[in-house]
C-alpha atoms as a PDB file:
ATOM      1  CA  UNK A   1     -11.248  -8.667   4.763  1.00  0.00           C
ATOM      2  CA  UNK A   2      -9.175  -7.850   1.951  1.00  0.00           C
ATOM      3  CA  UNK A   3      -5.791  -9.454   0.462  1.00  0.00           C
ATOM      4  CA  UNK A   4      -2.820  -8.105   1.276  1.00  0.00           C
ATOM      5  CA  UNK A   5      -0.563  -5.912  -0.842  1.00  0.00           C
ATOM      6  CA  UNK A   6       2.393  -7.585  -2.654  1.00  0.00           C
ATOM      7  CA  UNK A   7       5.238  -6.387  -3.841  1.00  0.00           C
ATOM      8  CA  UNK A   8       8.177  -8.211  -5.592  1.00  0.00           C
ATOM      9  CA  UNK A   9      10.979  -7.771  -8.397  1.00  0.00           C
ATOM     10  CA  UNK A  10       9.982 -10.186 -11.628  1.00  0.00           C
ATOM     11  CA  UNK A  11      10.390  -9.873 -15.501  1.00  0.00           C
ATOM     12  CA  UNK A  12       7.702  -8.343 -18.199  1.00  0.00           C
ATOM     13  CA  UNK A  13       6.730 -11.775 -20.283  1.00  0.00           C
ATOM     14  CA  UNK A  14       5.377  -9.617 -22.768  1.00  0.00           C
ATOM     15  CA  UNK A  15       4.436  -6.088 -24.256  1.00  0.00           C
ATOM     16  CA  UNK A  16       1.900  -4.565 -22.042  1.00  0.00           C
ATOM     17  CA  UNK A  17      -1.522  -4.141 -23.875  1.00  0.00           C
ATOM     18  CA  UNK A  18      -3.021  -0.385 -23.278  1.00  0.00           C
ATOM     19  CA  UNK A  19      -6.749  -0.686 -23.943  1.00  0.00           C
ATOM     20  CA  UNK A  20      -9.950   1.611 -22.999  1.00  0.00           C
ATOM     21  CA  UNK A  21     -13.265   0.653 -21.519  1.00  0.00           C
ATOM     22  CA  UNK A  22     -16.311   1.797 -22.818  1.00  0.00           C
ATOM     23  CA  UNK A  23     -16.311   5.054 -20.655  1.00  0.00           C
ATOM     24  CA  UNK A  24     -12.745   5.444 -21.686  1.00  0.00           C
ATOM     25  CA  UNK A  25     -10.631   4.578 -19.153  1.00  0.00           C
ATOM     26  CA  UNK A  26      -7.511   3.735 -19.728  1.00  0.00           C
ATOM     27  CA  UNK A  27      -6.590  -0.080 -18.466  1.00  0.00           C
ATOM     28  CA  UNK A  28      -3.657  -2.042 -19.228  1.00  0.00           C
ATOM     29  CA  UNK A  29      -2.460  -5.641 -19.100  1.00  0.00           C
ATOM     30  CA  UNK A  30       0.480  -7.225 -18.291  1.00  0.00           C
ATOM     31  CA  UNK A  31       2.182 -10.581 -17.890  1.00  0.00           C
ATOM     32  CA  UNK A  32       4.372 -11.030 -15.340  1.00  0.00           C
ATOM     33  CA  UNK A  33       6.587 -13.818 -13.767  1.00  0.00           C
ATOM     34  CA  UNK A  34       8.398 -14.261 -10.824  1.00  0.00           C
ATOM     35  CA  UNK A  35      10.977 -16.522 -10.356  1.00  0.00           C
ATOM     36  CA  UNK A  36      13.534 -17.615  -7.598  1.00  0.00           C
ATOM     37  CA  UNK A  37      17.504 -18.088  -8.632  1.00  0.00           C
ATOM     38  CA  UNK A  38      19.865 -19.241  -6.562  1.00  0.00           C
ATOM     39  CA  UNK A  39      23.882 -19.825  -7.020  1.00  0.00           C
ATOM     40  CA  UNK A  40      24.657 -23.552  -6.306  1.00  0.00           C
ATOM     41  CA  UNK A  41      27.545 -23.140  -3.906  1.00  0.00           C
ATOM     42  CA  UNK A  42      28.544 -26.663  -5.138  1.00  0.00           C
ATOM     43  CA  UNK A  43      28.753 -26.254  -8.830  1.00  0.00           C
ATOM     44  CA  UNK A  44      28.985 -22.523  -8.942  1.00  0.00           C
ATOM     45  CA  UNK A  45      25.948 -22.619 -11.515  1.00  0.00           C
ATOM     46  CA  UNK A  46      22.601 -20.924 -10.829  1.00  0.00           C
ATOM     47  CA  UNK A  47      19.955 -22.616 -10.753  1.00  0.00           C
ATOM     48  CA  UNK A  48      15.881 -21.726 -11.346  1.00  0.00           C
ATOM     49  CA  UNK A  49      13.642 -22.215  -8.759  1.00  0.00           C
ATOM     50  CA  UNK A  50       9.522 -22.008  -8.199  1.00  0.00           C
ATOM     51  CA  UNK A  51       8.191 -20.008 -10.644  1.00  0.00           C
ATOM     52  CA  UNK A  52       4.885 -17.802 -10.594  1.00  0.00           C
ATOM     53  CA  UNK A  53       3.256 -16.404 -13.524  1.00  0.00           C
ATOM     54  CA  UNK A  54       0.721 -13.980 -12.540  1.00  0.00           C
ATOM     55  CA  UNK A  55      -1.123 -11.542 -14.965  1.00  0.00           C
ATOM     56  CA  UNK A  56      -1.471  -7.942 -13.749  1.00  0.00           C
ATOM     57  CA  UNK A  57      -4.085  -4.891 -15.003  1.00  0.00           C
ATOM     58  CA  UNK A  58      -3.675  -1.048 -14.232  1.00  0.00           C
ATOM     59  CA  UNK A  59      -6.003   1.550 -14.253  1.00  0.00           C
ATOM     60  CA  UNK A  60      -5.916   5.184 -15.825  1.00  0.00           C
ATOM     61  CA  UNK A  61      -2.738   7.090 -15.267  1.00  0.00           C
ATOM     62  CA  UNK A  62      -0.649   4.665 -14.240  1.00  0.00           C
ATOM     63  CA  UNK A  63      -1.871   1.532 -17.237  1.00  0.00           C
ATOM     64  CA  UNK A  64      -0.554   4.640 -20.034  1.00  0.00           C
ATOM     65  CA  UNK A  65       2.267   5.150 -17.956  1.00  0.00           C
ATOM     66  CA  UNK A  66       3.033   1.373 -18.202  1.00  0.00           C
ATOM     67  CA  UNK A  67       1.887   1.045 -21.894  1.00  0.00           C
ATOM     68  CA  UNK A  68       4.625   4.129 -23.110  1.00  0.00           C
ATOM     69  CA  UNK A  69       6.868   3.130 -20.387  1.00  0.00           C
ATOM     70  CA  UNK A  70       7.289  -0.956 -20.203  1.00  0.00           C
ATOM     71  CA  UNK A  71       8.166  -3.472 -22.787  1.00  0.00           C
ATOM     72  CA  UNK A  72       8.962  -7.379 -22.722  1.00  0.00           C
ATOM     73  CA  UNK A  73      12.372  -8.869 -20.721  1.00  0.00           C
ATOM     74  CA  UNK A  74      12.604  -5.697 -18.881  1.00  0.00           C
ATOM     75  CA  UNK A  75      13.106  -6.706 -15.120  1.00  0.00           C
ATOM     76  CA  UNK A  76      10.605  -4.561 -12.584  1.00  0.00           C
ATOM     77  CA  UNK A  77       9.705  -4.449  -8.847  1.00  0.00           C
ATOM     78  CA  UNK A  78       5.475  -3.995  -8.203  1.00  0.00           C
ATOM     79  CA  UNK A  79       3.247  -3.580  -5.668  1.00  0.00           C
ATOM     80  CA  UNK A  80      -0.383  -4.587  -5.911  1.00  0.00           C
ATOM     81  CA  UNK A  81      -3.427  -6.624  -4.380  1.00  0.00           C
ATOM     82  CA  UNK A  82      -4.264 -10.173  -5.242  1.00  0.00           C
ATOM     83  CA  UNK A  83      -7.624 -11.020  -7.081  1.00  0.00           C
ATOM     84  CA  UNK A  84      -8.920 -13.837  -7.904  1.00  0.00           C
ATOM     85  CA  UNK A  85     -10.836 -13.773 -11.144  1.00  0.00           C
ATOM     86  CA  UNK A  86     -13.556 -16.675 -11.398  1.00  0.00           C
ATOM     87  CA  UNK A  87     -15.642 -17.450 -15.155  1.00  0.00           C
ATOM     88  CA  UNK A  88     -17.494 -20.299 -16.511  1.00  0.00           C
ATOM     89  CA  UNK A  89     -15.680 -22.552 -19.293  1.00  0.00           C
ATOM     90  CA  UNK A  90     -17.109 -25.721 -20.852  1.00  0.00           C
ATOM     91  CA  UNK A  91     -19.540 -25.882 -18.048  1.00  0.00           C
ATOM     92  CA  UNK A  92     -17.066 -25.973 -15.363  1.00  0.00           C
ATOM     93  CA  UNK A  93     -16.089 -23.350 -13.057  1.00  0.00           C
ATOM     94  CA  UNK A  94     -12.530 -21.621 -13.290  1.00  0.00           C
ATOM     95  CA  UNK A  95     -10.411 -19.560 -11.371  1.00  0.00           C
ATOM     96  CA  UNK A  96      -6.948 -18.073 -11.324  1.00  0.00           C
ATOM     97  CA  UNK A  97      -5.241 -15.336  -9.472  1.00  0.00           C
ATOM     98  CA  UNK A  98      -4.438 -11.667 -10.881  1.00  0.00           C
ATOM     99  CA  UNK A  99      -2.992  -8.724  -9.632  1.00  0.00           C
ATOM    100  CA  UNK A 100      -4.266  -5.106  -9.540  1.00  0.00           C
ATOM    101  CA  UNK A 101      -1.208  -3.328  -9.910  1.00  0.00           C
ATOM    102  CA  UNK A 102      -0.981   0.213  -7.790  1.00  0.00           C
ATOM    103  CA  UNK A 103       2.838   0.335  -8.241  1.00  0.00           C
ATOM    104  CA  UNK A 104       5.217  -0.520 -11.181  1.00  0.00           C
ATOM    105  CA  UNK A 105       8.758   0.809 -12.299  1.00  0.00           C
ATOM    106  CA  UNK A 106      11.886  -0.517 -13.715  1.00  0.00           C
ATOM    107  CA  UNK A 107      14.503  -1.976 -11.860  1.00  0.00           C
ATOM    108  CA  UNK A 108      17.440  -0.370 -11.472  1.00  0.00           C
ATOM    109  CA  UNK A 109      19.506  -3.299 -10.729  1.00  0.00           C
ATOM    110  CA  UNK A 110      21.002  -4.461 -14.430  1.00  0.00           C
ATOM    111  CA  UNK A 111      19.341  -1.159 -16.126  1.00  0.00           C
ATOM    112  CA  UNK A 112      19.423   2.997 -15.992  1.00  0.00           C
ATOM    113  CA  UNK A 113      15.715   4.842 -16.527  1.00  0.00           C
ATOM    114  CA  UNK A 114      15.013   8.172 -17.551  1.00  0.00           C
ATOM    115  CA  UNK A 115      12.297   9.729 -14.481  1.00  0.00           C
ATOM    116  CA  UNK A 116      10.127  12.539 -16.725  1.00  0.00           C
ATOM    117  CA  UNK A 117       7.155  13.517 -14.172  1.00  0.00           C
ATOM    118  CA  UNK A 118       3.917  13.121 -15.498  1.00  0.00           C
ATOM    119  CA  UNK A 119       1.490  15.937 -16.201  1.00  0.00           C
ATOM    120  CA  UNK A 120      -1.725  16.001 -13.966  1.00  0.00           C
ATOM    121  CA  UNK A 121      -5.259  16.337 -15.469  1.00  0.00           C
ATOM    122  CA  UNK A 122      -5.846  20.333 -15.814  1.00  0.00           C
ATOM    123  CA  UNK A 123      -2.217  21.188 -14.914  1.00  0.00           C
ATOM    124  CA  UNK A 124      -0.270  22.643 -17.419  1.00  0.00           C
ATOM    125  CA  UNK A 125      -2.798  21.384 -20.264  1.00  0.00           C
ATOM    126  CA  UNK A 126      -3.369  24.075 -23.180  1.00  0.00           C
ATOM    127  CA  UNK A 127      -6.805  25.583 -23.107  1.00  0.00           C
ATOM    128  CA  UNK A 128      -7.980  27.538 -26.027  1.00  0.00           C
ATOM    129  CA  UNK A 129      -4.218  27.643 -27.050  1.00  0.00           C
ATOM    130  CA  UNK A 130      -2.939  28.680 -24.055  1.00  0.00           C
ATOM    131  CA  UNK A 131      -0.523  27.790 -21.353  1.00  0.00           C
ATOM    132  CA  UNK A 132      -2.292  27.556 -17.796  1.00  0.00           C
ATOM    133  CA  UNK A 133       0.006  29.354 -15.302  1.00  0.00           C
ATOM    134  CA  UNK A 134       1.075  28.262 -12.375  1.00  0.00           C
ATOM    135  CA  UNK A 135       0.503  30.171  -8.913  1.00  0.00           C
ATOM    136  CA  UNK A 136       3.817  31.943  -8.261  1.00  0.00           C
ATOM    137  CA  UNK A 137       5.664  31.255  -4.941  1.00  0.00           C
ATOM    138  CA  UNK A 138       6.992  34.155  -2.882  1.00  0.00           C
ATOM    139  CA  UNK A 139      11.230  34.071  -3.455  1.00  0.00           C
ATOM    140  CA  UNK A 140      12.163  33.239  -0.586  1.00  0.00           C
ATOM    141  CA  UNK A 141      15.603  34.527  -0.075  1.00  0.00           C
ATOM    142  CA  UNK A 142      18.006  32.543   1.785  1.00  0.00           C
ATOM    143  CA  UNK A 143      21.518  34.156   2.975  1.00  0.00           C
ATOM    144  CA  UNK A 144      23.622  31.843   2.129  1.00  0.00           C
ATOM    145  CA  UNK A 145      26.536  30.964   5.965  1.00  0.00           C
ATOM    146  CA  UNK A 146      29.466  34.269   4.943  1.00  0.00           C
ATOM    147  CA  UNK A 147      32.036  30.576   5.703  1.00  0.00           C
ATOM    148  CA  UNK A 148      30.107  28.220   3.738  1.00  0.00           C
ATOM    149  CA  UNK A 149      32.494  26.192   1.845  1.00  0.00           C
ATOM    150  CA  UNK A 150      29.770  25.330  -1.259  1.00  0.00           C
ATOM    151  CA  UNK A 151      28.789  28.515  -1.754  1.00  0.00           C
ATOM    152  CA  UNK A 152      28.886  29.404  -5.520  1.00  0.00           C
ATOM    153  CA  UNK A 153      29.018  32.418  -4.836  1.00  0.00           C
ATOM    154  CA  UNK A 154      32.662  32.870  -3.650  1.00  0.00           C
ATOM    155  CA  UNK A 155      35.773  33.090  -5.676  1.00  0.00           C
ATOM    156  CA  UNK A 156      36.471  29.386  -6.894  1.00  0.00           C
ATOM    157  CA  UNK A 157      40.337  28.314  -6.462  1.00  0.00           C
ATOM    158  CA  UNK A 158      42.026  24.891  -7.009  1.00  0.00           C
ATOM    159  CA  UNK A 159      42.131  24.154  -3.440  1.00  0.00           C
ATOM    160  CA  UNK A 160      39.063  22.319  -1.602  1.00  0.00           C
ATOM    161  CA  UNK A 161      37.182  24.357   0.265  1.00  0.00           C
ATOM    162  CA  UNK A 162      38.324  21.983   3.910  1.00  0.00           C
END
């Protein structure tokens, strides 16, 4: 039976760390914390709560997508799968829990983000210095309603068009 996913809004501790595997995929680490504030209704202060530090590791697209795209304080909401990661240290057997991130981006709430889409493997890469093309898509033409009021195609005036 496997964990289920997780998903919550917490803070980068530090700047991720892009690395590659021996077969050279891309995989990249990240400290993350998670921490509950609350407003004291009483004293009008806020006040920290339980606090979970949890490191996280991508995989291939989406680890470089974290390594250009992430950097330390920013605030973020993921989704991933617990793991619990188990080694051998001074004779004594350790554990902690990770996460395998599938999901990462910036939150929105206290900062803006710039969405560029990624390019897919073999889509739009050069090849022998050239440009692959993309299969064209019939025009479909679409007559735009003769009393449409947002139609750009009609005289513009200063009055609304309702």
């Amino acid at each position: 039976m496997s964990l289920p996913a997780l998903t919550g809004i917490g803070r980068v501790v530090a700047d991720p760390e892009l690395r590659f595997t021996p077969n050279g995929h891309p995989v990249a680490k990240l400290r993350l914390v998670f921490q509950a504030r609350r407003l004291n209704p009483q004293t009008q202060q806020w006040e920290d709560g339980d606090t979970l530090w949890i490191d996280g590791t991508a995989w291939n697209a989406l680890a470089e997508h974290i390594a250009e795209t992430l950097q330390q304080g920013m605030e973020v909401l993921v989704t991933g799968e617990p793991r619990t990661e188990t080694w051998e240290q001074d004779g004594q057997k350790r554990s902690k829990v990770t996460l395998t991130i599938r999901s990462i981006g910036p939150s929105l709430a206290y900062a803006t983000a710039t969405v560029k889409k990624a390019q897919r493997d073999g889509q739009n890469s050069p090849q022998n210095g050239q440009q692959r093309q993309q299969p064209q898509r019939p025009q479909q033409t679409r007559q735009q309603p003769h009393n449409d009021p947002w139609n750009t195609n009609t005289p513009t005036t200063d009055e609304p068009p309702f």
